[in-house]
Protein backbone atom coordinates (compact mmCIF):
# COMPACT_ATOMS: atom_id res chain seq x y z
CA UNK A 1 27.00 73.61 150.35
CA UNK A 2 27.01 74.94 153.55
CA UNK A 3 31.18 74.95 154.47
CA UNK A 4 33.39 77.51 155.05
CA UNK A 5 34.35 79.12 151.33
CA UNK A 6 37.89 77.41 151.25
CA UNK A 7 36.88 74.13 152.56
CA UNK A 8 33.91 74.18 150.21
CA UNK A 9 36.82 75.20 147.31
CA UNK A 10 39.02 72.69 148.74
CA UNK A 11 36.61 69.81 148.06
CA UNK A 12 35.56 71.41 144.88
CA UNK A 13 39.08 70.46 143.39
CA UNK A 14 39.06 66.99 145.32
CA UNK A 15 36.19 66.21 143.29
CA UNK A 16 37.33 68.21 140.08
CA UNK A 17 40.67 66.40 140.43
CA UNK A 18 38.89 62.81 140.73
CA UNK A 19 36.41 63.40 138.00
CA UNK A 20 38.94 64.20 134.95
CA UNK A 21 37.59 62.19 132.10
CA UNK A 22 40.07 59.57 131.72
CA UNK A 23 39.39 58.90 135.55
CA UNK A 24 36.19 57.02 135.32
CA UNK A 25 37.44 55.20 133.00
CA UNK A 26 39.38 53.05 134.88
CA UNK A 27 36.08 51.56 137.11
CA UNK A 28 34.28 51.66 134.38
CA UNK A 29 36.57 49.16 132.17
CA UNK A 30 37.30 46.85 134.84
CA UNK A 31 33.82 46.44 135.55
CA UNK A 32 32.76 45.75 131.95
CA UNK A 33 36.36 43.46 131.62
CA UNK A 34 35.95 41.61 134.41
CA UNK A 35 32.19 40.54 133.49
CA UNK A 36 32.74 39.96 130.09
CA UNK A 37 35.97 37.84 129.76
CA UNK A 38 37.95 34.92 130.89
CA UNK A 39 39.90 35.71 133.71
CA UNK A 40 42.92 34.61 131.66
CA UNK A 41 42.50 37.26 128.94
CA UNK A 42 41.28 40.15 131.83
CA UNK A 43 44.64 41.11 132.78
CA UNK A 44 45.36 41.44 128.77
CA UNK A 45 42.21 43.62 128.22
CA UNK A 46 42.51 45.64 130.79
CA UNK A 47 45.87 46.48 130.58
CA UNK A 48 45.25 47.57 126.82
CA UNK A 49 41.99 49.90 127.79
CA UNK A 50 43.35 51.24 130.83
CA UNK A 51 46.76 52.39 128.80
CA UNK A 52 44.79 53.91 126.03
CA UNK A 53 41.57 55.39 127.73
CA UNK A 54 43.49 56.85 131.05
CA UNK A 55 47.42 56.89 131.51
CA UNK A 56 48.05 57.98 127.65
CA UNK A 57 45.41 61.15 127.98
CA UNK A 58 46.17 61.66 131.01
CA UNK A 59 49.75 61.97 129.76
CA UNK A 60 48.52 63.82 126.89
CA UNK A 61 47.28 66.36 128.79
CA UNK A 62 50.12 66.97 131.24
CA UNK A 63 52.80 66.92 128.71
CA UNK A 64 50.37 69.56 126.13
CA UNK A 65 50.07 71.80 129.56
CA UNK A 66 53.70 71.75 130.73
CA UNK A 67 54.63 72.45 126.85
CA UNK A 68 52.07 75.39 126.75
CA UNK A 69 52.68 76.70 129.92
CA UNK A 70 48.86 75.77 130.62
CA UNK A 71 46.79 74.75 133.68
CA UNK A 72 45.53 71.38 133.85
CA UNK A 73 42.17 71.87 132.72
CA UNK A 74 43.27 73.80 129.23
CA UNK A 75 40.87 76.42 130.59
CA UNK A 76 41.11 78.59 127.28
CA UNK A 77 38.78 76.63 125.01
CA UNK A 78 41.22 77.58 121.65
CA UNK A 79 44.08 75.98 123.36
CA UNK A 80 41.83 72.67 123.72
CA UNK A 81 42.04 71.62 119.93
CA UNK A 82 45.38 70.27 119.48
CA UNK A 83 45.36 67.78 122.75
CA UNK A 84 41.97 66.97 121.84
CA UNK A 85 42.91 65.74 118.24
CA UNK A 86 45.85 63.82 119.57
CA UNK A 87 43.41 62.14 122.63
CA UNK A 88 41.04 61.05 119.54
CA UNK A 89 43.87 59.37 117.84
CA UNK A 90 45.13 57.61 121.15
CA UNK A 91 41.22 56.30 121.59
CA UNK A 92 41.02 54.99 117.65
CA UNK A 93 44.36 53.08 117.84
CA UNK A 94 42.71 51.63 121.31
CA UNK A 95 39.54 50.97 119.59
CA UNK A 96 41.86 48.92 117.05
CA UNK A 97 43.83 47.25 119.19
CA UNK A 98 40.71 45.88 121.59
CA UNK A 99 39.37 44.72 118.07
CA UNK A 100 42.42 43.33 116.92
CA UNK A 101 43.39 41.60 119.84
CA UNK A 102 39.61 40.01 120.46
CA UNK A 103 38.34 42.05 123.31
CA UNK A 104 34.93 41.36 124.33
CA UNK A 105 32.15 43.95 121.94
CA UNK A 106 31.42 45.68 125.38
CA UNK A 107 35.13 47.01 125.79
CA UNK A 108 35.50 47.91 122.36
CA UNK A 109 31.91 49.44 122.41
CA UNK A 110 33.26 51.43 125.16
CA UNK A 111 36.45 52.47 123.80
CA UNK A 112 34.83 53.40 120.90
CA UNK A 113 32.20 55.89 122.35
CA UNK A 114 35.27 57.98 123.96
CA UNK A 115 36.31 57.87 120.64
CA UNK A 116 33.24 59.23 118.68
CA UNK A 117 32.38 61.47 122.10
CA UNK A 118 35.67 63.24 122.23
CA UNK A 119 34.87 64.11 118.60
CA UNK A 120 32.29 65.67 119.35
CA UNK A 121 33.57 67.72 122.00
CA UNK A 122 36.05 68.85 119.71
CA UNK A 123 33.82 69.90 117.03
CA UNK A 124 31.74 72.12 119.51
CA UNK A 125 34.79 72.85 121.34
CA UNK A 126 35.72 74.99 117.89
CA UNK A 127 32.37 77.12 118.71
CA UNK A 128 31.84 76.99 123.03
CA UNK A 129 33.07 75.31 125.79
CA UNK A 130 31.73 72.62 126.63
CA UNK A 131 32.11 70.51 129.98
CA UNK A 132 34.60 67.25 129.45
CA UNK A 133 34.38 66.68 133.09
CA UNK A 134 30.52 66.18 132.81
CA UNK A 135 30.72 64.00 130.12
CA UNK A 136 34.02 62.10 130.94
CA UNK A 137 31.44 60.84 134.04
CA UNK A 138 28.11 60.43 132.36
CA UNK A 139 29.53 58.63 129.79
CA UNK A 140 30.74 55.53 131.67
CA UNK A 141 28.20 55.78 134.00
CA UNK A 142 25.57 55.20 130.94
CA UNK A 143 27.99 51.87 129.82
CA UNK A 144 27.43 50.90 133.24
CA UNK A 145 23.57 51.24 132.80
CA UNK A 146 23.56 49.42 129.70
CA UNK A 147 25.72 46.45 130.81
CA UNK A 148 24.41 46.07 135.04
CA UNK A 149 21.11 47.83 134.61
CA UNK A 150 19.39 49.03 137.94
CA UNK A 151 23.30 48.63 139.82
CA UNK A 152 24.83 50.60 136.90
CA UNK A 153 22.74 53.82 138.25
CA UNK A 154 24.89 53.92 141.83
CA UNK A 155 27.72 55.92 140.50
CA UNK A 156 24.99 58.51 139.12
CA UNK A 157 25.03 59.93 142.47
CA UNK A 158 28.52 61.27 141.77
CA UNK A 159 27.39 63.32 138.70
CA UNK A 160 25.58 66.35 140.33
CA UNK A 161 29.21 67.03 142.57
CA UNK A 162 30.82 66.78 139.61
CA UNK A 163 28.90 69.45 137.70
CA UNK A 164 28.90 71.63 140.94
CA UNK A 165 32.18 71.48 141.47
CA UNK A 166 33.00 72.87 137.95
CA UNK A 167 30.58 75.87 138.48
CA UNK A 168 32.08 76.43 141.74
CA UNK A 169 35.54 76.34 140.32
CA UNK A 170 34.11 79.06 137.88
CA UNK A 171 35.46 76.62 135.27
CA UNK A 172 32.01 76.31 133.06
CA UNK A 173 28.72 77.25 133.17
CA UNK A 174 25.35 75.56 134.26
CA UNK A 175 24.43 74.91 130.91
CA UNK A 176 28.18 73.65 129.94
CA UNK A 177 28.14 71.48 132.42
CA UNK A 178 24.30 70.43 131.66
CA UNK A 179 25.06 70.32 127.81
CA UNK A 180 28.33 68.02 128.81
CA UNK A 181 26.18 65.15 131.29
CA UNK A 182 23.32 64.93 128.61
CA UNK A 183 25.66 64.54 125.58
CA UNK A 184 27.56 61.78 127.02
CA UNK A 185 24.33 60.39 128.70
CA UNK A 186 22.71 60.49 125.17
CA UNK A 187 25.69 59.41 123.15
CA UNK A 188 26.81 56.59 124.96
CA UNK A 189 23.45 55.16 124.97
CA UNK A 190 23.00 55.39 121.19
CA UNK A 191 26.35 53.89 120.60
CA UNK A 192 25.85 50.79 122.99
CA UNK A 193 22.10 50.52 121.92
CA UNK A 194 22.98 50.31 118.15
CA UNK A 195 26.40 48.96 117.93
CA UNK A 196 25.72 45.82 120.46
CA UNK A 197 23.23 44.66 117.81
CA UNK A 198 25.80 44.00 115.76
């Protein structure tokens, strides 16, 4: 960018900030809700994937930090495990609960692949550091390609400020934040690809 050093870091943790996983969640579910159910049963469904796929990580995560002594982030990629195994649980008993309660396959597809991605992240968060950030965003944004097609691809556009911002922040790597974007990019699509067959 071409800003003064702290404006440019100023807007660096605007974006950061805005970009935490469970974040783009919340567009990302309401879009896929509102499209694929009764308006009666939206305010149910959303209210159940909104709870378990933003405010209870995002609680996770402030609570684990404030226990810890921790930044925000969980910078320290050892200190990640524990949150991360507790976030996993909180997106299975979501993935249950959408199933249980007869949420259209989308929103359970969805809730689902942060499921099975956060996995991941935690298995190769036991070896490197990999960027949640990235993924939290490409993630949703490849639902939204899968469900809206050619409209899905707007909130691509976000993705590269995302990923810069991280660098910038010194908070991961190109190739962190690289390996994060095409992980979710590839997972998601796998996920929705094979399990909407079903």
């Amino acid at each position: 960018m071409f800003l003064r050093p702290a404006t440019e870091e100023k807007i660096a943790r605007l974006i950061s900030n805005a970009a935490q996983a469970p974040v783009p969640a919340i567009p990302a579910f309401l879009l896929i809700n509102y499209f694929s159910t009764s308006f009666d049963r939206f305010l149910l469904i959303t209210t159940i994937s909104l709870l378990f796929a933003s405010l209870l990580p995002v609680l996770v995560v402030e609570l684990w930090s404030q226990m810890k002594g921790l930044d925000r982030d969980i910078s320290r990629r050892e200190e990640r495990t524990a949150p991360l195994l507790i976030i996993i649980a909180v997106y299975l008993a979501g993935t249950a609960i959408l199933y249980l309660v007869g949420a259209p396959l989308l929103a359970i597809i969805l809730m689902f692949c942060y499921f099975s991605n956060t996995l991941v992240v935690l298995l190769i968060t036991l070896f490197w550091k990999i960027s949640i950030h990235s993924m939290g965003v490409s993630g949703p944004i490849t639902a939204l390609i899968f469900v809206f097609g050619v409209p899905g691809t707007l909130p691509m556009l976000i993705l590269p400020f995302v990923m810069w911002s991280r660098v910038y922040l010194k908070k991961h790597t190109v190739a962190q934040v690289c390996v994060g974007a095409l992980l979710g990019f590839v997972l998601t699509a796998a996920q929705f690809y094979l399990l909407s067959g079903l």
